[in-house]
Protein backbone atom coordinates (compact mmCIF):
# COMPACT_ATOMS: atom_id res chain seq x y z
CA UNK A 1 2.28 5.12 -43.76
CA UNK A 2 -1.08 5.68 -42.56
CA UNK A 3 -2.34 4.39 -39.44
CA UNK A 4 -4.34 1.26 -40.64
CA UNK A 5 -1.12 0.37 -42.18
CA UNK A 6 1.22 0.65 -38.85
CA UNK A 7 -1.48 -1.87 -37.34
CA UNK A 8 -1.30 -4.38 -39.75
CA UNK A 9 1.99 -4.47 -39.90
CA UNK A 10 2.03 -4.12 -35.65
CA UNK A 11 -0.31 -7.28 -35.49
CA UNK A 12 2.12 -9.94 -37.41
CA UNK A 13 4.51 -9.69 -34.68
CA UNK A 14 2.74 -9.00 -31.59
CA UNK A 15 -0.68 -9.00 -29.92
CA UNK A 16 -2.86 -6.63 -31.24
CA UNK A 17 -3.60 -4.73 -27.89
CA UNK A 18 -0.13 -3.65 -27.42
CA UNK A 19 -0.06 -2.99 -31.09
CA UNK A 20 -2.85 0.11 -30.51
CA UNK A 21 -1.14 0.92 -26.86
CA UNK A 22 1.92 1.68 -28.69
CA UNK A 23 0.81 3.47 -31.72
CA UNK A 24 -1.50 5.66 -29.72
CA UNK A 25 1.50 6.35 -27.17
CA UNK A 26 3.35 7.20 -30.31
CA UNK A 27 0.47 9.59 -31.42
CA UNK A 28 -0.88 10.54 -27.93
CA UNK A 29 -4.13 9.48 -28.69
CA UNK A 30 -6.63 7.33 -26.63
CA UNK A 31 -6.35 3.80 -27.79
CA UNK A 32 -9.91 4.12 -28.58
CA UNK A 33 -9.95 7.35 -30.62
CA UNK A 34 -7.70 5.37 -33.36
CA UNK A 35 -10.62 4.02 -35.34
CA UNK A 36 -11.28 7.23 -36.07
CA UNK A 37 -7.60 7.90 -37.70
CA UNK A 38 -7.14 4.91 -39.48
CA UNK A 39 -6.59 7.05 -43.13
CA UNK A 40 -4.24 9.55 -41.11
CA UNK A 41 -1.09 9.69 -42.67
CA UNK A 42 2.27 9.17 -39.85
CA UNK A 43 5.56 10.70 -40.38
CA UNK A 44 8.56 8.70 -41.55
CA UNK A 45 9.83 9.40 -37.87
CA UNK A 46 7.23 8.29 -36.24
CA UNK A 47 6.63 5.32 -38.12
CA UNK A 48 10.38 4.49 -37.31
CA UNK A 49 10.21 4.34 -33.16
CA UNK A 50 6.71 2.57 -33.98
CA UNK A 51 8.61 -0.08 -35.74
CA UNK A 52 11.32 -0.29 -32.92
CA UNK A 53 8.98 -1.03 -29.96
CA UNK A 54 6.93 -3.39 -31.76
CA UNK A 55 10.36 -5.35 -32.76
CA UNK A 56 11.20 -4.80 -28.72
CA UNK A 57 7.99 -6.18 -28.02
CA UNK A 58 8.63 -8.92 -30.27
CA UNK A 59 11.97 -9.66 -28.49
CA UNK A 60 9.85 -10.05 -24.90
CA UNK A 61 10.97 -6.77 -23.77
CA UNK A 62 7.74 -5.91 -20.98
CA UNK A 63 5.52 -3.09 -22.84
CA UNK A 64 5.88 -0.51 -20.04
CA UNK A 65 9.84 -1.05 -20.60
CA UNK A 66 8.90 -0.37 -24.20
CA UNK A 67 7.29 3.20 -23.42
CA UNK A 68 9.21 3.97 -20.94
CA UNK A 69 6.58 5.60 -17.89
CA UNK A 70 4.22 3.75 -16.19
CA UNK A 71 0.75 5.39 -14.72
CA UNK A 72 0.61 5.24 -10.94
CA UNK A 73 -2.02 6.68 -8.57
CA UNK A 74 -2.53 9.13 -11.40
CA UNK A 75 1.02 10.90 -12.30
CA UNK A 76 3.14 9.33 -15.04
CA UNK A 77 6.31 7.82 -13.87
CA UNK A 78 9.66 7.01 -15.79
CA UNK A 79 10.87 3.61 -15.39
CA UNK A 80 13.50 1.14 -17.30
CA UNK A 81 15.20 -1.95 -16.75
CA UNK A 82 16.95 -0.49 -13.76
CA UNK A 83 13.77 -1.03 -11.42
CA UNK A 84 10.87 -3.17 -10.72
CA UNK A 85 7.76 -2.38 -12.81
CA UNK A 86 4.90 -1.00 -10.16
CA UNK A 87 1.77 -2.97 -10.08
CA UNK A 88 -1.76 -2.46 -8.72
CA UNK A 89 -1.23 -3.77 -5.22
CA UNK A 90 1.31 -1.54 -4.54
CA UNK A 91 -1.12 1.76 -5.26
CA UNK A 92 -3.25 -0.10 -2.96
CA UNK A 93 -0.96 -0.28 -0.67
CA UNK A 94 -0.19 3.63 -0.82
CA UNK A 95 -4.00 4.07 -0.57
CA UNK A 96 -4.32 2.31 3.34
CA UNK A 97 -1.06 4.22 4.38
CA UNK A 98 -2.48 7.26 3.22
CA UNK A 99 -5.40 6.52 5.01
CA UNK A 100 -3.51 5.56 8.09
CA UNK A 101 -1.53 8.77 8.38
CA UNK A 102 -4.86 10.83 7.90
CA UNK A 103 -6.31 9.25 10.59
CA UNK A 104 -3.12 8.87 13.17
CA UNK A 105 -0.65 11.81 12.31
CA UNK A 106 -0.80 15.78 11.61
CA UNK A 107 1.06 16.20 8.35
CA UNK A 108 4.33 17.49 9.84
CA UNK A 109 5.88 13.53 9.60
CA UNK A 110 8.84 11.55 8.64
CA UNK A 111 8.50 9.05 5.37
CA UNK A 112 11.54 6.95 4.96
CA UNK A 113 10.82 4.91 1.72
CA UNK A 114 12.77 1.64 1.88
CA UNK A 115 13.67 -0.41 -1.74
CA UNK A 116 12.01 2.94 -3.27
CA UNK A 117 12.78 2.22 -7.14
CA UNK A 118 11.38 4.18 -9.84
CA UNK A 119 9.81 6.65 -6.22
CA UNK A 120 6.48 5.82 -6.87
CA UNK A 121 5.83 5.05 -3.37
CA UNK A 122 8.04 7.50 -1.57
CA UNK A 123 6.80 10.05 -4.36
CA UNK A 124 2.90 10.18 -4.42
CA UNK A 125 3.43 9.81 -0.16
CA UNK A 126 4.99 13.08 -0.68
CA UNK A 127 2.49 14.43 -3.00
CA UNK A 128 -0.60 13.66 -0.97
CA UNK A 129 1.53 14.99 2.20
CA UNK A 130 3.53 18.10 1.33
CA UNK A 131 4.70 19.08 4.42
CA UNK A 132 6.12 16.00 5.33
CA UNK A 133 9.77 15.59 5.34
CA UNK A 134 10.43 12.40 2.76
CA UNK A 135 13.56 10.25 2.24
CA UNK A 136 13.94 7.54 -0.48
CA UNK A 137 16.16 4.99 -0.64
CA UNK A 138 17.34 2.02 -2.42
CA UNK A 139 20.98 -0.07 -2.54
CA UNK A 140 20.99 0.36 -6.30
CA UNK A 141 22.28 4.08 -7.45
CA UNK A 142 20.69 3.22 -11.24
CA UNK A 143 17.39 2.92 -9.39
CA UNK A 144 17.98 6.23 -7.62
CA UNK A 145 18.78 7.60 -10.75
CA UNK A 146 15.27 6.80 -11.81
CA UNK A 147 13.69 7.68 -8.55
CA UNK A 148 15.81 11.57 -9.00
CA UNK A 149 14.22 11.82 -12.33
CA UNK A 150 10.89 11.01 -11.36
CA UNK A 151 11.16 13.67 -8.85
CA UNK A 152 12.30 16.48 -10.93
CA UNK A 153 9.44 15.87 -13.43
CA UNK A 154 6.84 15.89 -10.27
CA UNK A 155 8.91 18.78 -9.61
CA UNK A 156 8.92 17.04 -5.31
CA UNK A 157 11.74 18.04 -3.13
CA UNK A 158 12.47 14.66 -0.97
CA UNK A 159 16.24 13.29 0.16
CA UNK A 160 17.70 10.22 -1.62
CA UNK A 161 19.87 7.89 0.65
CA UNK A 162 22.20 4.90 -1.10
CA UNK A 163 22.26 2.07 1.68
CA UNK A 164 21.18 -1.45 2.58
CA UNK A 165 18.56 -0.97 4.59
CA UNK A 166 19.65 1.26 7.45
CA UNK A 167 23.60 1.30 6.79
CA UNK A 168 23.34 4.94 6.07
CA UNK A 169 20.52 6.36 7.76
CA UNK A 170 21.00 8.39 10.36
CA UNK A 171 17.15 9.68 11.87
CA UNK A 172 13.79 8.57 13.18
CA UNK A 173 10.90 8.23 11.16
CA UNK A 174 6.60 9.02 11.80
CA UNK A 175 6.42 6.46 9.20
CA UNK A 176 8.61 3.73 7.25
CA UNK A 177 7.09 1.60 4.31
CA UNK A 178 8.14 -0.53 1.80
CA UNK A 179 7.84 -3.06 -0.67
CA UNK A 180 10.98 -4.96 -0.78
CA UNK A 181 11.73 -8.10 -2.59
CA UNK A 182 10.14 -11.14 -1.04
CA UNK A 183 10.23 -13.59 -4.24
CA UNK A 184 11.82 -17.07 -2.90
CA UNK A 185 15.30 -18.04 -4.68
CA UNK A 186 14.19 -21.20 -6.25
CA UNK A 187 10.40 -19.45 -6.41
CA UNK A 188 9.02 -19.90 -10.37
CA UNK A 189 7.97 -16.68 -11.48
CA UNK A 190 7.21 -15.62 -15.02
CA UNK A 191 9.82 -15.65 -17.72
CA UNK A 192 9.31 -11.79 -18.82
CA UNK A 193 9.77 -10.65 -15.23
CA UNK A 194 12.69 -13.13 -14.77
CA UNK A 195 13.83 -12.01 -17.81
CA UNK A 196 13.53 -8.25 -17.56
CA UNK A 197 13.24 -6.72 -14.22
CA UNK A 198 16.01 -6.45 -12.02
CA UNK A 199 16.40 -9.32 -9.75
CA UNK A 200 18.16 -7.52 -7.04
CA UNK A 201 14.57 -5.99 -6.76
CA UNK A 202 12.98 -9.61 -6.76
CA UNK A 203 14.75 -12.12 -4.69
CA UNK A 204 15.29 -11.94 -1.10
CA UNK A 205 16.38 -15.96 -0.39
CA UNK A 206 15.68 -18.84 0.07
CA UNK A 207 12.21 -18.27 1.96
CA UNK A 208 11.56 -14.84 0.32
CA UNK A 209 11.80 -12.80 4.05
CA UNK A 210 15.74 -11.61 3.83
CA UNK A 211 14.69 -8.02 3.44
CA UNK A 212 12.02 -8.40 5.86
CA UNK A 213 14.62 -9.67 8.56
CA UNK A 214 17.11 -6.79 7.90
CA UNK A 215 14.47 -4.24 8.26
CA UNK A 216 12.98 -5.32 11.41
CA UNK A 217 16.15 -6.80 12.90
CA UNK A 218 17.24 -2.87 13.93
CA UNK A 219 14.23 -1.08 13.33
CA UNK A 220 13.51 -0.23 16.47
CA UNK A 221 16.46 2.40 16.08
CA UNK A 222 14.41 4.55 13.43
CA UNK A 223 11.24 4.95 14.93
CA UNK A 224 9.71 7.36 16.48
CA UNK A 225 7.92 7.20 19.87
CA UNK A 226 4.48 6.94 17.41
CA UNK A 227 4.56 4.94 14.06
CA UNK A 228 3.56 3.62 11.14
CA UNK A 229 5.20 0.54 9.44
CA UNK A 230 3.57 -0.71 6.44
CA UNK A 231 4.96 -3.37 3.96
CA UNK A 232 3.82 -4.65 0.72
CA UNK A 233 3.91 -8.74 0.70
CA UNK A 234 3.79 -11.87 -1.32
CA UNK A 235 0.34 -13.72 -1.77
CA UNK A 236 1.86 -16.61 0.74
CA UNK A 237 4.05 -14.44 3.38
CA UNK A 238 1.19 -13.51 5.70
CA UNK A 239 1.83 -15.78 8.86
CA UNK A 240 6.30 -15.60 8.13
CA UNK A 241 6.09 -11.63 8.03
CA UNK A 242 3.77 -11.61 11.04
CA UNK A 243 5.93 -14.21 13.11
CA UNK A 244 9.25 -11.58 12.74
CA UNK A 245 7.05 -8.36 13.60
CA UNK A 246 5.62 -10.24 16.67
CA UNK A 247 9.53 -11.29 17.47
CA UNK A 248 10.67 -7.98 16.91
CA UNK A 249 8.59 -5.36 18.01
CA UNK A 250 6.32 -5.01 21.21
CA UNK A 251 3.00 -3.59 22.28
CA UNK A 252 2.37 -2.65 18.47
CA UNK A 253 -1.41 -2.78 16.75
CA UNK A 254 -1.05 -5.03 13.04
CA UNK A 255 -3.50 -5.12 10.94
CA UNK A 256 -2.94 -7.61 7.49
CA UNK A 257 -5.18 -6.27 4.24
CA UNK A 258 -6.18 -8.22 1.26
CA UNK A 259 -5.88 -6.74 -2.03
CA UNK A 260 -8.46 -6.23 -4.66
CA UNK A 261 -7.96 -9.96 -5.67
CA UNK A 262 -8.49 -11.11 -2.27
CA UNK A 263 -5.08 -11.87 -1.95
CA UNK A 264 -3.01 -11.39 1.32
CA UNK A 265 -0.86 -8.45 0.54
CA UNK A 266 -0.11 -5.75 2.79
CA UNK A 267 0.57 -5.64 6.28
CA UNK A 268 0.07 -2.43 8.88
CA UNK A 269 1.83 -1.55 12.29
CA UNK A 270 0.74 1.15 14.65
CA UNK A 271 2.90 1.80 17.30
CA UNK A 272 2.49 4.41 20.32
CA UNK A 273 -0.87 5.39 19.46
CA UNK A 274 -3.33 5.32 22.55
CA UNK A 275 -6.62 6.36 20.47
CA UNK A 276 -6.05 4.21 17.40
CA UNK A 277 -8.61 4.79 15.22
């Protein structure tokens, strides 16, 4: 079939931007460049795995589930159903913490990635800080799975811990972050996420802040004398999340960021450090 072909028949099933993200995936092309193939002739192979994401597609299967890797902060990484699908806030998020650590730390630190997932958090932290010593972790061994693969294709040496939280850690850390799941129980969110991503990764109870409890319930014991916290939350958690930081931890600096939308999304604890910048 040639490639005009494999888009018309792409289109009566699903919409047609995903239609030319896939084939061009398939053909590692730009999705731009395939106006100028539309007479190219495909292989039989080819045209089969086409066929079989646009019918997954079809079925409300999310596209990057489809293809398999996601791009984030410019590295491609692996993902599946096994772990949350990374989304723009969270690079931001990895953007202030990597401007936080820049401006606070030397690069000889701790990183203890908490929910980690596919790594893409825990991962690029290492990348953009080589010497520092990185663990990820996550409750679910399938995500860690992910998370292992994503590091052997980086080709980044970090530690990978299996534990709620801080059951089985066992060190301080320069700097903890994460992005846990904060989406309410009852909380209406859209049917292909509810559908498809992993909902151990999404809910965290009734008011969203389970995770958030647990992690600053003992986190006193995993810090370092000078630290960084940083979290990743939902749209509406601002003034909860801030309420059990103030309860739990003392003479910090906290500093909450909007995102590119303007929404409320990220919050930033400094703790020990006399010339804050």
């Amino acid at each position: 079939m040639r490639v005009e072909d494999l888009l018309v028949f792409g289109k009566r099933y699903c919409h047609s931007d995903h239609v030319k993200i896939l084939l061009a995936y398939i053909l590692n092309f730009n999705p731009l460049e395939l106006l100028n193939h539309l007479d190219d002739f495909i292989e039989e192979e080819k045209c089969k795995v086409f066929k079989e994401m646009i019918f997954s597609l079809k079925k409300g299967k999310p596209i990057q589930y489809v293809i398999g890797n996601i791009n984030f902060y410019g590295n491609q990484f692996l993902i599946n159903e096994n772990v949350l699908i990374p989304r723009f806030e969270t690079e931001e998020l990895v953007e202030n913490t990597c401007i936080y650590i820049k401006q606070n730390f030397s690069e000889q630190i701790k990183i203890l990635d908490i929910g980690c997932g596919s790594g893409v958090i825990g991962l690029t932290l290492k990348q953009k800080f080589p010497n520092a010593e990185v663990d990820l972790l996550d409750i679910s061994e399938s995500a860690l799975e992910v998370a292992r693969e994503n590091a052997n294709r980086l080709n980044l040496k970090v530690n990978f811990i299996q534990s709620d939280v801080f059951d089985e850690v066992n060190r301080k850390y320069d700097v903890i972050i994460s992005n846990p799941p904060y989406i309410k129980t009852e909380e209406k969110i859209e049917d292909i996420v509810k559908r498809n991503e992993p909902h151990l990764a999404l809910y965290a109870g009734l008011d969203g802040l389970d995770i958030y409890k647990k992690i600053l319930r003992n986190i006193h014991n995993y810090l370092n004398q000078k630290y960084l916290i940083a979290f990743e939350i939902g749209c509406t958690q601002k003034n909860d999340v801030l309420d059990l930081i103030n309860t739990s931890l003392q003479d910090v600096q906290i500093e909450a960021k909007k995102d590119l939308s303007e929404k409320d999304r990220m919050i930033f604890i400094l703790g020990g450090i006399k010339n804050y910048k």
